[in-house]
N, C-alpha and C. Protein backbone atom coordinates (compact mmCIF):
# COMPACT_ATOMS: atom_id res chain seq x y z
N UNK A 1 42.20 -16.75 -56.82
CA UNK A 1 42.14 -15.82 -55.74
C UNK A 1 41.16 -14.71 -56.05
N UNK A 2 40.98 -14.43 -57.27
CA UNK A 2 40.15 -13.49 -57.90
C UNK A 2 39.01 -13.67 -57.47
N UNK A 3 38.50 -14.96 -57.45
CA UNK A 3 37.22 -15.87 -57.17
C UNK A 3 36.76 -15.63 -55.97
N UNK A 4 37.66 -15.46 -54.84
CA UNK A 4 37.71 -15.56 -53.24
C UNK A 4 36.81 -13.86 -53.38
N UNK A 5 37.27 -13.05 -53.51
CA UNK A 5 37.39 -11.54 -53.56
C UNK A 5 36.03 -11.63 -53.80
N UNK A 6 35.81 -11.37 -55.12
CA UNK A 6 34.48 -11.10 -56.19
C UNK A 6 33.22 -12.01 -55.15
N UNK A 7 33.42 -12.88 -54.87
CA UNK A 7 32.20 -13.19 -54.29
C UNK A 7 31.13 -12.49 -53.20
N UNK A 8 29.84 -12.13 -53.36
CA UNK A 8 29.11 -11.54 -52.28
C UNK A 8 29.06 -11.85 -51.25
N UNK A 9 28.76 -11.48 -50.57
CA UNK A 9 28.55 -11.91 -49.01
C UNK A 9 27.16 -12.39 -48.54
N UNK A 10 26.51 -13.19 -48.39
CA UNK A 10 24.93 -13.87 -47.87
C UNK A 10 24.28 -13.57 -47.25
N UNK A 11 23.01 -12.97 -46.72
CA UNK A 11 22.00 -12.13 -46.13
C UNK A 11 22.40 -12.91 -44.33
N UNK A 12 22.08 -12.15 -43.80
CA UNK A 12 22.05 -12.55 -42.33
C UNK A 12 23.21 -11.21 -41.56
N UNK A 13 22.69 -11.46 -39.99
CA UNK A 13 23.54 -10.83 -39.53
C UNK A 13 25.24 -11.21 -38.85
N UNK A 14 26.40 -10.84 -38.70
CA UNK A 14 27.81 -10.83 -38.22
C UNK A 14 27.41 -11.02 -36.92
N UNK A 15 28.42 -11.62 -35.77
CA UNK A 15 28.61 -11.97 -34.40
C UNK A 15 28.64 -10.25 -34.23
N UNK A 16 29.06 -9.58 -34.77
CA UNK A 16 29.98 -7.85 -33.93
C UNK A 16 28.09 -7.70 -33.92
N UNK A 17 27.18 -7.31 -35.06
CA UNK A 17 26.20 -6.54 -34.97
C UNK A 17 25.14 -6.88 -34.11
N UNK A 18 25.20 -8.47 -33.79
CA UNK A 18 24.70 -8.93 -32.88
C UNK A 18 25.13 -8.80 -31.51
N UNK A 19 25.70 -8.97 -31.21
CA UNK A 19 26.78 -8.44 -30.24
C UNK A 19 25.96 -6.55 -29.85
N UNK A 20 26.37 -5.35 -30.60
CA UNK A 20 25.83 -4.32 -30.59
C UNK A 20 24.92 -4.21 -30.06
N UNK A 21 23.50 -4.84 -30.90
CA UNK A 21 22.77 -5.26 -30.57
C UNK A 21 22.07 -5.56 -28.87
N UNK A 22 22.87 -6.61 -28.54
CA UNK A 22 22.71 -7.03 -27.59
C UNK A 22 22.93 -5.82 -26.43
N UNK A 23 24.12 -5.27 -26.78
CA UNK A 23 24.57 -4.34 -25.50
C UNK A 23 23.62 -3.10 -25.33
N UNK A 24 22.92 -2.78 -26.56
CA UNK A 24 22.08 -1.40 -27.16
C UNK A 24 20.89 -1.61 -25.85
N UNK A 25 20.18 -3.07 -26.43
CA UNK A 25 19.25 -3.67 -24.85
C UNK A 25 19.36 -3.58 -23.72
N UNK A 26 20.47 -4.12 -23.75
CA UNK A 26 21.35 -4.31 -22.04
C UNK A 26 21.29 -2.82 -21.61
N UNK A 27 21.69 -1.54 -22.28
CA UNK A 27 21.63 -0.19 -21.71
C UNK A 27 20.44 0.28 -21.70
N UNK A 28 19.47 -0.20 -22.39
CA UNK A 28 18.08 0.67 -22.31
C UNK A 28 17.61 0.02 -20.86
N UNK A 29 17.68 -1.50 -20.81
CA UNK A 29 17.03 -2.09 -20.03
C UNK A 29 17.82 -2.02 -18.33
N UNK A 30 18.36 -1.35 -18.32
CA UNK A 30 19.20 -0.55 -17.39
C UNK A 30 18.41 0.89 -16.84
N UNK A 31 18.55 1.01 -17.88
CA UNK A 31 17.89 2.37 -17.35
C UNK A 31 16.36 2.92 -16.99
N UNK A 32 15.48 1.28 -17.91
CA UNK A 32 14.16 1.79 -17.78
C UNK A 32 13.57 0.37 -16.38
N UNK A 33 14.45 -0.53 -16.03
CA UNK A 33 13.48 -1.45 -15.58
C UNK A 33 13.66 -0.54 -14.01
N UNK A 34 14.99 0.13 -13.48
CA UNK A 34 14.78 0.77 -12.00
C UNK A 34 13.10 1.78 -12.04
N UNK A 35 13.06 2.51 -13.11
CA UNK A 35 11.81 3.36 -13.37
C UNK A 35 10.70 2.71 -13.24
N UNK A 36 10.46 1.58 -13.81
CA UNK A 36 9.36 0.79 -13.72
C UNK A 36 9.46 0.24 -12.37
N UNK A 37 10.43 -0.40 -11.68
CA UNK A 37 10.26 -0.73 -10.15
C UNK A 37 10.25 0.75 -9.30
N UNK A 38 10.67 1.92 -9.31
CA UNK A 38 10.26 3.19 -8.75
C UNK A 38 8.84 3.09 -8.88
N UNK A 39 7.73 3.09 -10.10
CA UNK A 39 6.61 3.12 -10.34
C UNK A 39 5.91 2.28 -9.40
N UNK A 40 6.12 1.49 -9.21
CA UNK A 40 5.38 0.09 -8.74
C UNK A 40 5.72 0.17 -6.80
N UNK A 41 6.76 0.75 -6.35
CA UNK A 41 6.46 0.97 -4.85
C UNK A 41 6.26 2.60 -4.88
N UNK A 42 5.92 3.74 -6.00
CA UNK A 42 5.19 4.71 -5.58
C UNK A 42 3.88 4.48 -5.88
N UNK A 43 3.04 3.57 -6.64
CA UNK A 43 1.59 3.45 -6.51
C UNK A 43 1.62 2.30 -5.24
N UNK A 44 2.33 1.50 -4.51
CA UNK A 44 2.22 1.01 -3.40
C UNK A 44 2.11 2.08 -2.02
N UNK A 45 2.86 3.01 -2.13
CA UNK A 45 2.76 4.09 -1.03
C UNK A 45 1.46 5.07 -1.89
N UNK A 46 0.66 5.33 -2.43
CA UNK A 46 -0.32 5.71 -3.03
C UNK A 46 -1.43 5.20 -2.18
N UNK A 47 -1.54 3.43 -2.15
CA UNK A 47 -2.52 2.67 -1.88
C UNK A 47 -2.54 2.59 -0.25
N UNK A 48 -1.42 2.81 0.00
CA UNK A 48 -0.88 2.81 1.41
C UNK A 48 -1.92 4.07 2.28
N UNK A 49 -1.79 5.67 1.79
CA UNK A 49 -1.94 6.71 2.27
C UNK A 49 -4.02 6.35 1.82
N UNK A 50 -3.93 6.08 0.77
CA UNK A 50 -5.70 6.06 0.67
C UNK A 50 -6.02 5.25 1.72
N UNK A 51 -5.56 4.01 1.75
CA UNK A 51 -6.12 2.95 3.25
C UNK A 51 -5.77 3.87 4.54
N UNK A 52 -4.91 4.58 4.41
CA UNK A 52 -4.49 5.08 5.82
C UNK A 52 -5.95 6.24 6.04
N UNK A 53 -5.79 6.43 4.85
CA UNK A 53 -7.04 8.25 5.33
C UNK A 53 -8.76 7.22 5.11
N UNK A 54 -8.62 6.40 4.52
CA UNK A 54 -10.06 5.93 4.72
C UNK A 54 -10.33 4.88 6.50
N UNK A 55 -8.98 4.75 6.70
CA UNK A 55 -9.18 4.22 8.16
C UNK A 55 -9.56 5.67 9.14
N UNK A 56 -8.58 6.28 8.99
CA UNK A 56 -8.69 7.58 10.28
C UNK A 56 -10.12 8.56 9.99
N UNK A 57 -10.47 8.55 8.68
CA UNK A 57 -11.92 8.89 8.62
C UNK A 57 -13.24 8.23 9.26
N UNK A 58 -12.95 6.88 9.09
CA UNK A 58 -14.18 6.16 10.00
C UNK A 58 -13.29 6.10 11.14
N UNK A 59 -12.32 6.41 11.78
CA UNK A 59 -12.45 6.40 13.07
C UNK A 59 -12.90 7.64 13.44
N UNK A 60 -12.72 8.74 12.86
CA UNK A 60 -13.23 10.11 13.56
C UNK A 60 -14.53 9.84 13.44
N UNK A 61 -15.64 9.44 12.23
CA UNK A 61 -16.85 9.52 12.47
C UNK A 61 -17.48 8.44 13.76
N UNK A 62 -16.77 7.32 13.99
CA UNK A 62 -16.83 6.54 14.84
C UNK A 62 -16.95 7.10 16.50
N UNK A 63 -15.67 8.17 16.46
CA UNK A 63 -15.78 9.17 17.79
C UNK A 63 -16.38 10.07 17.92
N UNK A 64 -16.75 10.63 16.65
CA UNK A 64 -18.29 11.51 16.20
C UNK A 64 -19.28 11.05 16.93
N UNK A 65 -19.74 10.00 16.99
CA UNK A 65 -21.33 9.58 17.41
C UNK A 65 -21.38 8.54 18.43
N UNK A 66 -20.08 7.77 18.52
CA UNK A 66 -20.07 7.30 19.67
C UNK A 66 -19.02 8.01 21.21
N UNK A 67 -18.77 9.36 21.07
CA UNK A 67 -18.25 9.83 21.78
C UNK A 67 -16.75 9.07 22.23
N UNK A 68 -16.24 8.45 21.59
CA UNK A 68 -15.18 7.52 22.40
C UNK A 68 -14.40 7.02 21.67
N UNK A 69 -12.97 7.03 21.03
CA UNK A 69 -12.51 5.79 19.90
C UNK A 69 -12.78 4.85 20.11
N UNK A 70 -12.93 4.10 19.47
CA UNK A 70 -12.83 2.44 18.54
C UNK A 70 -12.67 1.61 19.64
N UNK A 71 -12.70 0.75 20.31
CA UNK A 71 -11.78 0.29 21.57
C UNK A 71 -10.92 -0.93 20.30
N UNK A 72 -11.13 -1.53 19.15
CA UNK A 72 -10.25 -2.22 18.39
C UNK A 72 -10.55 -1.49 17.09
N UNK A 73 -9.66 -1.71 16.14
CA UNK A 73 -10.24 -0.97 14.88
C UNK A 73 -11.05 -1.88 14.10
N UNK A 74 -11.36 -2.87 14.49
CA UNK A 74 -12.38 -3.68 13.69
C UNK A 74 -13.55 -2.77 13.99
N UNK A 75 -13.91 -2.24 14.85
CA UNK A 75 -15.27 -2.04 15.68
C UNK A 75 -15.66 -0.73 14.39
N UNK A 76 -15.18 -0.08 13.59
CA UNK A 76 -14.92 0.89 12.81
C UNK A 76 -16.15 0.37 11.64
N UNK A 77 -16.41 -0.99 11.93
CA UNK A 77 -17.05 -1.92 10.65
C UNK A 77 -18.19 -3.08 11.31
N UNK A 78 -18.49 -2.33 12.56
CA UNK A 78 -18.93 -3.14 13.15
C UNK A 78 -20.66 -3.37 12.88
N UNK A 79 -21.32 -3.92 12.74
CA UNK A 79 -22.51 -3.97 12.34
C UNK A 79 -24.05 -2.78 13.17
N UNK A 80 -23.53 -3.21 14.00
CA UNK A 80 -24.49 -2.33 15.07
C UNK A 80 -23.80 -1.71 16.27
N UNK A 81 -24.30 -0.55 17.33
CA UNK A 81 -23.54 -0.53 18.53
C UNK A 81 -23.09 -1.54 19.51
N UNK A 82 -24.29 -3.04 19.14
CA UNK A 82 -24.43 -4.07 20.00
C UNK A 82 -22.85 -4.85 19.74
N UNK A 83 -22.89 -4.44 18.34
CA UNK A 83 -21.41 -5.36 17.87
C UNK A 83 -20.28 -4.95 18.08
N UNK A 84 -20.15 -4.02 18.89
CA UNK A 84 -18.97 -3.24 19.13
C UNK A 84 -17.75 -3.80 20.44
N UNK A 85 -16.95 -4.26 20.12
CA UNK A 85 -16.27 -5.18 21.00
C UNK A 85 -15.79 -5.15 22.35
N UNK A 86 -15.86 -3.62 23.07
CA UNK A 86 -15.90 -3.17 24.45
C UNK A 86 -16.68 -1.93 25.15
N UNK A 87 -16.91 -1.72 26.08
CA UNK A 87 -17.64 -0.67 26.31
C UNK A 87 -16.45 0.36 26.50
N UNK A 88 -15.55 0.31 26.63
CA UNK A 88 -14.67 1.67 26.71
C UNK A 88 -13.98 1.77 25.81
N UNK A 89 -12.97 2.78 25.55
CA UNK A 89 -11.84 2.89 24.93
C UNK A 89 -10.60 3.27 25.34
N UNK A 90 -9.51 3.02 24.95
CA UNK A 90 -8.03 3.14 25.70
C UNK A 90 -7.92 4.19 26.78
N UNK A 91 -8.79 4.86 26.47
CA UNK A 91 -9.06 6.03 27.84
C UNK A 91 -9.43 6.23 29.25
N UNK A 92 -10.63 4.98 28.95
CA UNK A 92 -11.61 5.01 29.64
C UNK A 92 -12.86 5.12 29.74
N UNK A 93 -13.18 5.89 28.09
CA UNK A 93 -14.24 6.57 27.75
C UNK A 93 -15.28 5.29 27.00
N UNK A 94 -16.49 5.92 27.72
CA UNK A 94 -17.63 4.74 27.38
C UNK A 94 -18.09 4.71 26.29
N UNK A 95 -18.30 3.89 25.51
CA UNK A 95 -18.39 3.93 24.07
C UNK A 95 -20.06 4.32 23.85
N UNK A 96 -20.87 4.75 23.74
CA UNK A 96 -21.90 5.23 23.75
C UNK A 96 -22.73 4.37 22.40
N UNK A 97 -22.78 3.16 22.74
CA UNK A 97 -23.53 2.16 21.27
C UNK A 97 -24.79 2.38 21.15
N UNK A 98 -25.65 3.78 21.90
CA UNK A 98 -27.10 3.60 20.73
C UNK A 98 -26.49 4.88 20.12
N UNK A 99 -25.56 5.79 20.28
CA UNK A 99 -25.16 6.50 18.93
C UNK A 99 -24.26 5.87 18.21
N UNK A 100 -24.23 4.66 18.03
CA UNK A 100 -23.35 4.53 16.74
C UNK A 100 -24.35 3.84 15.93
N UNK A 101 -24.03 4.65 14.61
CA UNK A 101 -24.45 5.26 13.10
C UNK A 101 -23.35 4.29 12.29
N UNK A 102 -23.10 3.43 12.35
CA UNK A 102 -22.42 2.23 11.47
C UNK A 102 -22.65 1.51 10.70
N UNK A 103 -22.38 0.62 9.75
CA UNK A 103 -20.76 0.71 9.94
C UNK A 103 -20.06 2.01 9.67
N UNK A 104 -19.04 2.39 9.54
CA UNK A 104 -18.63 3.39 9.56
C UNK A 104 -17.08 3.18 8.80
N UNK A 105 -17.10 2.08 8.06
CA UNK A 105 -16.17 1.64 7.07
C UNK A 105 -16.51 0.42 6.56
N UNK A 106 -17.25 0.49 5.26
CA UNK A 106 -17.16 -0.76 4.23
C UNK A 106 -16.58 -1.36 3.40
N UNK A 107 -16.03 -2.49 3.39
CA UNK A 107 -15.47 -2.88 1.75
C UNK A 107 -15.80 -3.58 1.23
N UNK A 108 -15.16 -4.02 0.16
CA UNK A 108 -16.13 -5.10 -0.56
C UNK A 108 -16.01 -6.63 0.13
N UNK A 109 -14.85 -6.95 0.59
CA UNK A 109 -14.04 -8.15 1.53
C UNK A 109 -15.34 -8.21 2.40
N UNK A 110 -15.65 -7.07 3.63
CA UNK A 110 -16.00 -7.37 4.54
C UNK A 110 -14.50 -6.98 5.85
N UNK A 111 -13.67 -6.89 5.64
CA UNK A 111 -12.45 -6.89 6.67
C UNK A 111 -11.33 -5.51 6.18
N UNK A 112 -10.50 -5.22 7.08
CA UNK A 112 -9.96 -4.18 6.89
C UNK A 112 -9.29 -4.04 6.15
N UNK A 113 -8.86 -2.91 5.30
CA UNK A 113 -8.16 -2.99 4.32
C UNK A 113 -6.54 -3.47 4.27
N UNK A 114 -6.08 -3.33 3.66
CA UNK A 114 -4.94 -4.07 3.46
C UNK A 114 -4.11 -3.35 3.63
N UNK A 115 -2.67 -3.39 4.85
CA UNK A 115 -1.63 -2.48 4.68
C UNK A 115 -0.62 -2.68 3.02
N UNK A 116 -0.67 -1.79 2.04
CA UNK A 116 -0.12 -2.24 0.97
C UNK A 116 1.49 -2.45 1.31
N UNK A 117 2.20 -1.94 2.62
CA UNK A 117 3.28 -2.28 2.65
C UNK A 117 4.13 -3.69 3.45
N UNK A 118 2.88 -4.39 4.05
CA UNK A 118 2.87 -5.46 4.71
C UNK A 118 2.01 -6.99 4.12
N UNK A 119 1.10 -6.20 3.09
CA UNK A 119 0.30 -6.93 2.77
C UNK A 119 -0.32 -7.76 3.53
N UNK A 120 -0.88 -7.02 4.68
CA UNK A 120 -1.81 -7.67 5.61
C UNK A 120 -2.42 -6.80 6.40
N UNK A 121 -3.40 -7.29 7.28
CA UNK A 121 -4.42 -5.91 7.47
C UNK A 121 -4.33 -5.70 9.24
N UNK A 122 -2.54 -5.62 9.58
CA UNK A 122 -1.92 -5.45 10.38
C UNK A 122 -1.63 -4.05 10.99
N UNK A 123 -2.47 -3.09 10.92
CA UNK A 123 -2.38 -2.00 11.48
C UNK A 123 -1.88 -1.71 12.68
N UNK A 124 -1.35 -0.57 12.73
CA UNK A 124 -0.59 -0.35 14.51
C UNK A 124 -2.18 0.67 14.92
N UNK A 125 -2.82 0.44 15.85
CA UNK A 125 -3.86 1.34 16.55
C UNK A 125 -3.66 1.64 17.33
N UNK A 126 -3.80 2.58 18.12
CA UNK A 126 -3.43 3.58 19.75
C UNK A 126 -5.09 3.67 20.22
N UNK A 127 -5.61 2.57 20.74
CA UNK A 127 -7.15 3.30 21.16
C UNK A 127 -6.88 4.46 22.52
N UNK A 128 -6.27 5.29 22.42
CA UNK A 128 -6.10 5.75 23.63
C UNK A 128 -6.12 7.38 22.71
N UNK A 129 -5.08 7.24 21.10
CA UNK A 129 -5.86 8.77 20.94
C UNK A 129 -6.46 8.04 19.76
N UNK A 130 -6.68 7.50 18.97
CA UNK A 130 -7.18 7.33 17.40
C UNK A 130 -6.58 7.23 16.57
N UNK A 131 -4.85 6.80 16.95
CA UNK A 131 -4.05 7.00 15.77
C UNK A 131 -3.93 5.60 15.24
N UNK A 132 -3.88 5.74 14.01
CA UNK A 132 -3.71 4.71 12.72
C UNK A 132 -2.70 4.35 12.17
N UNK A 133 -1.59 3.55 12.01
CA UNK A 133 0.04 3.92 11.12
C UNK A 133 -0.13 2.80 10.66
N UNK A 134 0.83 2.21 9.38
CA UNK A 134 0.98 1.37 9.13
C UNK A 134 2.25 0.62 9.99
N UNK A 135 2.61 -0.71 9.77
CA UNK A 135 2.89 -1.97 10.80
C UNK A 135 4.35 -2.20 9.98
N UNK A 136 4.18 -1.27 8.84
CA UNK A 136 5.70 -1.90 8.12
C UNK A 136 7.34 -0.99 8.75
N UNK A 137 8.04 -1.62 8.64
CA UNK A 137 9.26 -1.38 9.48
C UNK A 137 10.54 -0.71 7.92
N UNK A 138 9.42 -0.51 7.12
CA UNK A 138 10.50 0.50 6.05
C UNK A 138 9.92 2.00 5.87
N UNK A 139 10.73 2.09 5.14
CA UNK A 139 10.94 3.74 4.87
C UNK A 139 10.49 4.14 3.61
N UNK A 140 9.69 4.88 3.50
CA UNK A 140 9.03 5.72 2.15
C UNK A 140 10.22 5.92 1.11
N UNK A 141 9.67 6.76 0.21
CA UNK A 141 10.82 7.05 -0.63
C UNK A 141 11.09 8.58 -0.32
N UNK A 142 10.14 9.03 0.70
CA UNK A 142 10.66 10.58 1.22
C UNK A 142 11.91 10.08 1.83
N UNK A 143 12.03 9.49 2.64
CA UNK A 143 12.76 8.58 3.89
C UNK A 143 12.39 8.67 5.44
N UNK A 144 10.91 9.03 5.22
CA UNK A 144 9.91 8.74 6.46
C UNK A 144 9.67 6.99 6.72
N UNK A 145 9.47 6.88 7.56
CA UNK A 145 9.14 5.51 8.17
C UNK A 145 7.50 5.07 7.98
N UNK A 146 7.24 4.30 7.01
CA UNK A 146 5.79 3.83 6.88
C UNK A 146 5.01 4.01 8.34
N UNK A 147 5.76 3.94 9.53
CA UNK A 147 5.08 3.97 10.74
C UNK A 147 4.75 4.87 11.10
N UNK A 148 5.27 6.26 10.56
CA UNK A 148 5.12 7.20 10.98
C UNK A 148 4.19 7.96 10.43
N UNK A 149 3.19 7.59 8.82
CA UNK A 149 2.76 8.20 8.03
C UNK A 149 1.29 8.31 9.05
């Protein structure tokens, strides 16, 4: 019985410390993976507000020189006045195509930018005043409505 006692114990780890272990993870990874998904839809509403202000900028310069909004928001990128897809706009107002100074939004695509909350380049447009929103049917993390931004 002496024999039983006296003997060392063999390198490796016990079920309990592993165990510990395990749960030590389980709480960090609790607490840091919501942070990392917080991160990842606040640089999505980031990408959201830059597409939003680089749209409503070429539409104002668009009503700058052609006296008239957009009659579609493609027309924002349109090659010449010739390319511009109606002579009026939601108003009524005549789009004036030898002042347009265009394109008046480039990207590298060629096509409009991307709603980052729809992931598609589904914009809500009002040609009637110039307004721009995004098309998604959720809510910021203020608890504004993407539609409303």
């Amino acid at each position: 019985m002496s024999e039983f006692f006296g003997k060392r114990r063999r390198g490796g780890f016990t079920l309990i410390e592993m165990l510990i272990v395990i749960v030590v993870i389980a709480i960090l990874a609790v607490i840091v993976i919501p942070r990392l998904m917080g991160a990842a839809r606040k640089a999505k509403e980031a990408q959201l507000r830059a597409n939003l202000k680089q749209l409503r900028d070429a539409i104002e310069r668009f009503e700058g020189a052609c006296a008239a909004w957009p009659p579609t928001l493609a027309d924002v990128m349109a090659a010449n006045g010739a390319a511009v897809s109606a002579d009026a706009d939601g108003r009524g107002i005549s789009v004036d195509r030898n002042g347009y100074n265009g394109p008046y939004l480039v990207t590298g695509s060629g096509v409009l930018p991307v709603d980052a909350m729809t992931g598609a380049s589904d914009w809500t447009y009002d040609n009637t005043t110039g307004e721009v929103h995004s098309s998604s049917a959720l809510a910021g993390t203020d608890g504004t409505a993407y539609a409303l931004w």
